[in-house]
PDB file of N, CA and C in Angstrom:
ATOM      1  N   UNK A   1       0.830  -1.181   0.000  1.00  0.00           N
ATOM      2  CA  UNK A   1       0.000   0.000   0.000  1.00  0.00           C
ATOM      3  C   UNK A   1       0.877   1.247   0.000  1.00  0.00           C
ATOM      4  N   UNK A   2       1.912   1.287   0.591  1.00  0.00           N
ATOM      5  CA  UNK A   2       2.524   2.706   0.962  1.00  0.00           C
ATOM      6  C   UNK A   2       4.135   1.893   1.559  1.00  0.00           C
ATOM      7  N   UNK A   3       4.993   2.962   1.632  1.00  0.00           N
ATOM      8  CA  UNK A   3       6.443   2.601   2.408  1.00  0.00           C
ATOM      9  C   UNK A   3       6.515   4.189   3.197  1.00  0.00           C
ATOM     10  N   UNK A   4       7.129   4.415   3.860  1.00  0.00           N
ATOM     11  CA  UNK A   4       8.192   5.561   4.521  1.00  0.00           C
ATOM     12  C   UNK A   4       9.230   5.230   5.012  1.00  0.00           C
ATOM     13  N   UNK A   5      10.351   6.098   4.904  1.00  0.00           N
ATOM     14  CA  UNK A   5      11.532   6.279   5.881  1.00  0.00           C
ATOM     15  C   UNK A   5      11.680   6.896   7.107  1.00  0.00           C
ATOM     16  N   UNK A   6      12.211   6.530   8.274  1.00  0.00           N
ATOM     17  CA  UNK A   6      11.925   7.297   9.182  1.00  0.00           C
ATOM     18  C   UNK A   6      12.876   8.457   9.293  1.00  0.00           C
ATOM     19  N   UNK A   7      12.587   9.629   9.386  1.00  0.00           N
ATOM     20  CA  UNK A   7      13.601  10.820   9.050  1.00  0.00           C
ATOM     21  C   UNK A   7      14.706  10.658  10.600  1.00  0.00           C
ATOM     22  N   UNK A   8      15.686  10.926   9.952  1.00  0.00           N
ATOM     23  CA  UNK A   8      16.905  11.212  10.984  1.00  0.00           C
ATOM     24  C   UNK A   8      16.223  12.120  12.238  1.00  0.00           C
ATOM     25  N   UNK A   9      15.563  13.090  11.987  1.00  0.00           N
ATOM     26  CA  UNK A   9      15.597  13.730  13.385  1.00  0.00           C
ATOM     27  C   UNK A   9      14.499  12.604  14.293  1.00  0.00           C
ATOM     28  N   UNK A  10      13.383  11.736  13.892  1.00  0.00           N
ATOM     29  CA  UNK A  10      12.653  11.005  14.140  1.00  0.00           C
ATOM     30  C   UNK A  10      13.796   9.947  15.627  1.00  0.00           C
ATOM     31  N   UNK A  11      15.186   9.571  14.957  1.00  0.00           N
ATOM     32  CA  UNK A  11      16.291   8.558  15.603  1.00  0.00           C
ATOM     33  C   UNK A  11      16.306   9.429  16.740  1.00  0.00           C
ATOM     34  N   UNK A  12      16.730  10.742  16.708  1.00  0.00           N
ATOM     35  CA  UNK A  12      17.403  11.393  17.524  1.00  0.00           C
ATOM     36  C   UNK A  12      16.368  11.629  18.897  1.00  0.00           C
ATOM     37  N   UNK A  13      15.500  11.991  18.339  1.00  0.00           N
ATOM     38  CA  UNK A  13      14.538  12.392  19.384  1.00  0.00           C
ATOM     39  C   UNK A  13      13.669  11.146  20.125  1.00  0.00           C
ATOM     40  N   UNK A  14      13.701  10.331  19.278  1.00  0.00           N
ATOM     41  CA  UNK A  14      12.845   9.343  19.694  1.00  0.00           C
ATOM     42  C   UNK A  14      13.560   8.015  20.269  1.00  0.00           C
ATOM     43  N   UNK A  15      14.954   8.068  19.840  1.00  0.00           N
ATOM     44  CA  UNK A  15      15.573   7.141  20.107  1.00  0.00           C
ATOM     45  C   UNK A  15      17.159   7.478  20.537  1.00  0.00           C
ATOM     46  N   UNK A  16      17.710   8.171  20.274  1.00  0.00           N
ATOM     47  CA  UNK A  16      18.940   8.116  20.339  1.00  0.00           C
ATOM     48  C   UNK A  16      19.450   9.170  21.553  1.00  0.00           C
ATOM     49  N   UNK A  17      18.788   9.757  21.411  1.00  0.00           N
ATOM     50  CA  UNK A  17      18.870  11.435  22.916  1.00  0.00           C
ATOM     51  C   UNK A  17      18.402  10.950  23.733  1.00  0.00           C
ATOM     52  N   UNK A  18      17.364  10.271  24.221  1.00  0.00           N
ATOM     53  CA  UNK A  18      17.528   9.563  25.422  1.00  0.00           C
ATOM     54  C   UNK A  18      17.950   8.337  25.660  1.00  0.00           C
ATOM     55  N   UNK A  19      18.964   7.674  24.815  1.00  0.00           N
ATOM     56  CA  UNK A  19      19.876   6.861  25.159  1.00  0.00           C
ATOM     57  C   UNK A  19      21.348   7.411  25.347  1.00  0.00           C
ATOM     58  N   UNK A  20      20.840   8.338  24.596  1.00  0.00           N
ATOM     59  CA  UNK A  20      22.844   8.907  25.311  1.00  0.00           C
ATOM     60  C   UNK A  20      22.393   9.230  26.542  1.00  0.00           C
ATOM     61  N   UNK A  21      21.551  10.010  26.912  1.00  0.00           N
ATOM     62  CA  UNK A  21      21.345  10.183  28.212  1.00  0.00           C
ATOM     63  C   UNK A  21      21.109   9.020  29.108  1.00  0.00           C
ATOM     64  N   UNK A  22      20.640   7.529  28.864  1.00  0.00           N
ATOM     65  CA  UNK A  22      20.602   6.497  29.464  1.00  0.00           C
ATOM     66  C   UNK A  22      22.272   6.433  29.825  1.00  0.00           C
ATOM     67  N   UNK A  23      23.365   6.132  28.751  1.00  0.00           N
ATOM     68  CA  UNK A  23      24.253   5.776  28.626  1.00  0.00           C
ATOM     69  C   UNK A  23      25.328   6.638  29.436  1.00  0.00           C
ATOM     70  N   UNK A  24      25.095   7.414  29.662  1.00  0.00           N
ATOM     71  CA  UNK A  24      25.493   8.606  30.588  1.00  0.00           C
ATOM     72  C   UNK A  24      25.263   8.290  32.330  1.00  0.00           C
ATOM     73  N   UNK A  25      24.242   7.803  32.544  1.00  0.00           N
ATOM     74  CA  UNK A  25      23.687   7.949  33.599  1.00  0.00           C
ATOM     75  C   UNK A  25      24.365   6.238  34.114  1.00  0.00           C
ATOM     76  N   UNK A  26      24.304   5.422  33.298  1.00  0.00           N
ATOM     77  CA  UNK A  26      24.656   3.989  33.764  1.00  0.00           C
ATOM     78  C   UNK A  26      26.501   4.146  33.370  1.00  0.00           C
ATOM     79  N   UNK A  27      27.379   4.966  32.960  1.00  0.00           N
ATOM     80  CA  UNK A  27      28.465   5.061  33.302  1.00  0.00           C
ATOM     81  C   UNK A  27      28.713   5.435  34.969  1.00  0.00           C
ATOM     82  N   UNK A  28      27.782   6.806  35.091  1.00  0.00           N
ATOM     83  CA  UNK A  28      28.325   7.263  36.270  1.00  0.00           C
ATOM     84  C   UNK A  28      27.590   6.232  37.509  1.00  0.00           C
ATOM     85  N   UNK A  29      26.915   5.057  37.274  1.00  0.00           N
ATOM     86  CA  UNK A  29      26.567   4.432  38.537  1.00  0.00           C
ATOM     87  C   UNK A  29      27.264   2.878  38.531  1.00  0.00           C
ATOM     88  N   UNK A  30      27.631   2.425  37.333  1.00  0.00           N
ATOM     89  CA  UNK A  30      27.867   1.207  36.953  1.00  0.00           C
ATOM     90  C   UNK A  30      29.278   0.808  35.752  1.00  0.00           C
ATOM     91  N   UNK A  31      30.053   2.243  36.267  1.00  0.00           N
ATOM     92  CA  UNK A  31      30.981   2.672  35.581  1.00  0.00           C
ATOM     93  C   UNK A  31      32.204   1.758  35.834  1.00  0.00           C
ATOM     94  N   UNK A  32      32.172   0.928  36.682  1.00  0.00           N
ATOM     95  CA  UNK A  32      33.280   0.628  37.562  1.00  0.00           C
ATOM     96  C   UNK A  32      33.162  -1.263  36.942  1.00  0.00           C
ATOM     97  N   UNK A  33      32.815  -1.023  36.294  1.00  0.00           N
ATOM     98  CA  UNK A  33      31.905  -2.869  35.770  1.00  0.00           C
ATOM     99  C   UNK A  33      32.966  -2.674  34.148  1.00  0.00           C
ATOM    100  N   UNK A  34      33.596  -3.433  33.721  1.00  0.00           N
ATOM    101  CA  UNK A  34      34.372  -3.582  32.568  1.00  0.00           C
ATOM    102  C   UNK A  34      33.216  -3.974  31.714  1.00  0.00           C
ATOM    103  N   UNK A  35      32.172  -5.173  31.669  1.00  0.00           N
ATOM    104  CA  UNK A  35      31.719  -5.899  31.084  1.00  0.00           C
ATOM    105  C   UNK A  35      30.252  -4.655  30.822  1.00  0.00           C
ATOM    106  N   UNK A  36      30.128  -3.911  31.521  1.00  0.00           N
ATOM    107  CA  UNK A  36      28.912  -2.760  30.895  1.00  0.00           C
ATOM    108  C   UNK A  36      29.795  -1.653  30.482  1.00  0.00           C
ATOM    109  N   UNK A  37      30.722  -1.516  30.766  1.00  0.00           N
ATOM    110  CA  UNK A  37      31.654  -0.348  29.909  1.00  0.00           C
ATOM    111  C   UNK A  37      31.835  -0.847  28.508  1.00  0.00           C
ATOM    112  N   UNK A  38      32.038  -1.798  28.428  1.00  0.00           N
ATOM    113  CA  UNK A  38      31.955  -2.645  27.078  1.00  0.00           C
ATOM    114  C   UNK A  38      30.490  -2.377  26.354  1.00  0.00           C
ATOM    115  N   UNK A  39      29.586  -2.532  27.108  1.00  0.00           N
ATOM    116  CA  UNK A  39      28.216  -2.200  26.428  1.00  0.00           C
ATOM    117  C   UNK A  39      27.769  -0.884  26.537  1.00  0.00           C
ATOM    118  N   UNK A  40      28.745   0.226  27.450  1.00  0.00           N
ATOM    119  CA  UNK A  40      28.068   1.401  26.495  1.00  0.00           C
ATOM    120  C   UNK A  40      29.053   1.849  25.482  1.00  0.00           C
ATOM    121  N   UNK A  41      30.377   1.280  26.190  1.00  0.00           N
ATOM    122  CA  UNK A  41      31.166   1.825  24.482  1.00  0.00           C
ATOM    123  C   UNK A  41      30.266   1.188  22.984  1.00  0.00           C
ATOM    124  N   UNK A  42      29.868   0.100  22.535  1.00  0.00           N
ATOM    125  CA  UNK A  42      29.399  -0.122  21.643  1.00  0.00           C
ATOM    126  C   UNK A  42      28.243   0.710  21.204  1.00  0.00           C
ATOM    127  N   UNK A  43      27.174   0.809  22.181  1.00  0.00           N
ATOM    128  CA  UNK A  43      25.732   1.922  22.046  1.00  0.00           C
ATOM    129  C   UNK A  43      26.771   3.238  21.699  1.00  0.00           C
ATOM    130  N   UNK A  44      27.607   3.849  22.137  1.00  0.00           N
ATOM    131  CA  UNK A  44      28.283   5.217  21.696  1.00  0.00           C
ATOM    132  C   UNK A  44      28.758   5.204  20.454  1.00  0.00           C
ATOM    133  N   UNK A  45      29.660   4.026  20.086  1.00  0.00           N
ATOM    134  CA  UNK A  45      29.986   3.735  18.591  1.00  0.00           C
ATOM    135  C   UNK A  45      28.889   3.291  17.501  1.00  0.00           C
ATOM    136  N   UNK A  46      27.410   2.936  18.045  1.00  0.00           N
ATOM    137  CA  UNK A  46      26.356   2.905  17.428  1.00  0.00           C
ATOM    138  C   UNK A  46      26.258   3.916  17.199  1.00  0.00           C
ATOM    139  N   UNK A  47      26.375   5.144  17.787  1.00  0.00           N
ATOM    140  CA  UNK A  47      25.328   6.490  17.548  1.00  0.00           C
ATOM    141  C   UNK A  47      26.475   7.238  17.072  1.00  0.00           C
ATOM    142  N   UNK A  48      27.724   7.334  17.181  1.00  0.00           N
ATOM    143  CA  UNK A  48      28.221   8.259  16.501  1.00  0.00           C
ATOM    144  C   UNK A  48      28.592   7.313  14.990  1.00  0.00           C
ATOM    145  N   UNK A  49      27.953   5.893  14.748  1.00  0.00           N
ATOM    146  CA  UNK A  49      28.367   5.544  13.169  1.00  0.00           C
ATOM    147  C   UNK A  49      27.141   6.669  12.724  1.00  0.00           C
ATOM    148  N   UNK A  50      26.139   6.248  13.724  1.00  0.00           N
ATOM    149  CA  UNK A  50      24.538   6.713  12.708  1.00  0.00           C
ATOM    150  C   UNK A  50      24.968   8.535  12.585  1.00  0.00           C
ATOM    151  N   UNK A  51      25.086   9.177  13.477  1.00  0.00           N
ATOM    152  CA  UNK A  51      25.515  10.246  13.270  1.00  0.00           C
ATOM    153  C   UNK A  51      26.603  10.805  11.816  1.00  0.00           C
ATOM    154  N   UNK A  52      27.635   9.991  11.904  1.00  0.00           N
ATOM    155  CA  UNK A  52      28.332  10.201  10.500  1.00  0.00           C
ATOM    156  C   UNK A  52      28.002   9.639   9.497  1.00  0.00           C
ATOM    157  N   UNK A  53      26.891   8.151   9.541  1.00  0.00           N
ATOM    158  CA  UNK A  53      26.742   7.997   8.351  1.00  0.00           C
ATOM    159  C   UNK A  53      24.851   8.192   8.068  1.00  0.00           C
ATOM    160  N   UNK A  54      24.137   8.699   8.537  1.00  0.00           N
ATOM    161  CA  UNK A  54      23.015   8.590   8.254  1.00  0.00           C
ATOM    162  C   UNK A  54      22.169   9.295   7.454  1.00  0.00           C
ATOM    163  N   UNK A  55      23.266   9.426   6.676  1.00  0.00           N
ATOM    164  CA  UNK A  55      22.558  10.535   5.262  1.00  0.00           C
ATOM    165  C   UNK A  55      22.721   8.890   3.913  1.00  0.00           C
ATOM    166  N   UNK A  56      23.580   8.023   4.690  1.00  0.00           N
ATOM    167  CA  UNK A  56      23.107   6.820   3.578  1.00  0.00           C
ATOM    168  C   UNK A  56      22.994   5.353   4.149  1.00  0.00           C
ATOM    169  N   UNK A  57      22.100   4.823   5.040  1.00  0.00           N
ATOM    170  CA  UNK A  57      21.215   4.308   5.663  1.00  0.00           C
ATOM    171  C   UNK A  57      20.236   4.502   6.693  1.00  0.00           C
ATOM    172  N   UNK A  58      18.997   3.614   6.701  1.00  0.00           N
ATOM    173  CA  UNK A  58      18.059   4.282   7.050  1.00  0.00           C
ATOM    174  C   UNK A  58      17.265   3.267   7.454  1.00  0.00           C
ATOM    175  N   UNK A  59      15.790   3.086   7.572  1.00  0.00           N
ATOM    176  CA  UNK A  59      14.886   2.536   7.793  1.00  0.00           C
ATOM    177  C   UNK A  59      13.615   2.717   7.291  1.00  0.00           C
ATOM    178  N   UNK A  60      13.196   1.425   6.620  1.00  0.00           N
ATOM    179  CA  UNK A  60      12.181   2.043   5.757  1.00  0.00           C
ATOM    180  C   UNK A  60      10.596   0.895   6.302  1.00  0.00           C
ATOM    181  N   UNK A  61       9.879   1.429   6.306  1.00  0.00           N
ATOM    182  CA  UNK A  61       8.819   0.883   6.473  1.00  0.00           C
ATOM    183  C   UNK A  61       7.760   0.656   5.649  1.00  0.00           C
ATOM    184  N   UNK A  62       7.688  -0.684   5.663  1.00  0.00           N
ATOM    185  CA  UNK A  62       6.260  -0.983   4.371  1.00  0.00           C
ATOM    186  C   UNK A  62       5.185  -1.374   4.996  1.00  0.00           C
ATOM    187  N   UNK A  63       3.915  -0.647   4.331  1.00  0.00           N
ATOM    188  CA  UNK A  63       2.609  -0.655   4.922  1.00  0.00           C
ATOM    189  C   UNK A  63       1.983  -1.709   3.821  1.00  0.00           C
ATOM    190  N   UNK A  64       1.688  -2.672   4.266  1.00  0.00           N
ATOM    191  CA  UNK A  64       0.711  -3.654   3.421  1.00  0.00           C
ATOM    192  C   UNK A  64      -0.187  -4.010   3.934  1.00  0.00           C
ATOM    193  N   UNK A  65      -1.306  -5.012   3.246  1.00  0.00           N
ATOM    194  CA  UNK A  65      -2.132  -5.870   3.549  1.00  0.00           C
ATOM    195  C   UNK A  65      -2.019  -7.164   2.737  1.00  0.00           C
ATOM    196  N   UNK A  66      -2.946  -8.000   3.133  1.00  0.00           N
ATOM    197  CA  UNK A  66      -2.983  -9.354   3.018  1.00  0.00           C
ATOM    198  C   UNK A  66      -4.229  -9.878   1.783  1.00  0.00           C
ATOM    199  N   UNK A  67      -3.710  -9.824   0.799  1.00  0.00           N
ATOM    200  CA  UNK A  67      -5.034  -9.886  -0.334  1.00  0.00           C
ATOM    201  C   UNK A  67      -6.049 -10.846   0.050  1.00  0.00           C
ATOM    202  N   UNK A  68      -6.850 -10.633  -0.521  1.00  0.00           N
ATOM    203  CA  UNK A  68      -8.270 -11.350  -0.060  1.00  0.00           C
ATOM    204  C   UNK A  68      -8.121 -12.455  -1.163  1.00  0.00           C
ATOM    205  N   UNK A  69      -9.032 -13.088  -0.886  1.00  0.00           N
ATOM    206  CA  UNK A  69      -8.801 -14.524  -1.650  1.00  0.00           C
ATOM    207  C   UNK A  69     -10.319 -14.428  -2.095  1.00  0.00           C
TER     208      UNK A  69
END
């Protein structure tokens, strides 16, 4: 029926600004843990790939239905 992309500022606001701010907040309480320093370095290197590269990948969404028979 239809597709969209979800626009970059859509990531930021909806997803990515309050995970840096998650990621922020679980350094300074759980900072001291190697094995979650490991997992927010990766979420940080997630968001600054999407940040430099997100003018060429994206997310696209397809709206369908199910034909009738």
């Amino acid at each position: 029926i239809g597709r969209f992309t979800l626009p970059e500022e859509s990531w930021w606001k909806g997803y990515y600004d309050p995970l840096q701010e998650r990621v922020r907040l679980m350094r300074e309480t759980h900072g001291g843990d190697p094995e979650m320093r490991g997992m927010l370095d990766a979420e940080e290197m997630e968001m600054a790939s999407f940040r430099k590269y997100c003018r060429f990948y994206g997310y696209v969404f397809y709206v369908m239905r199910k034909p009738w028979n």
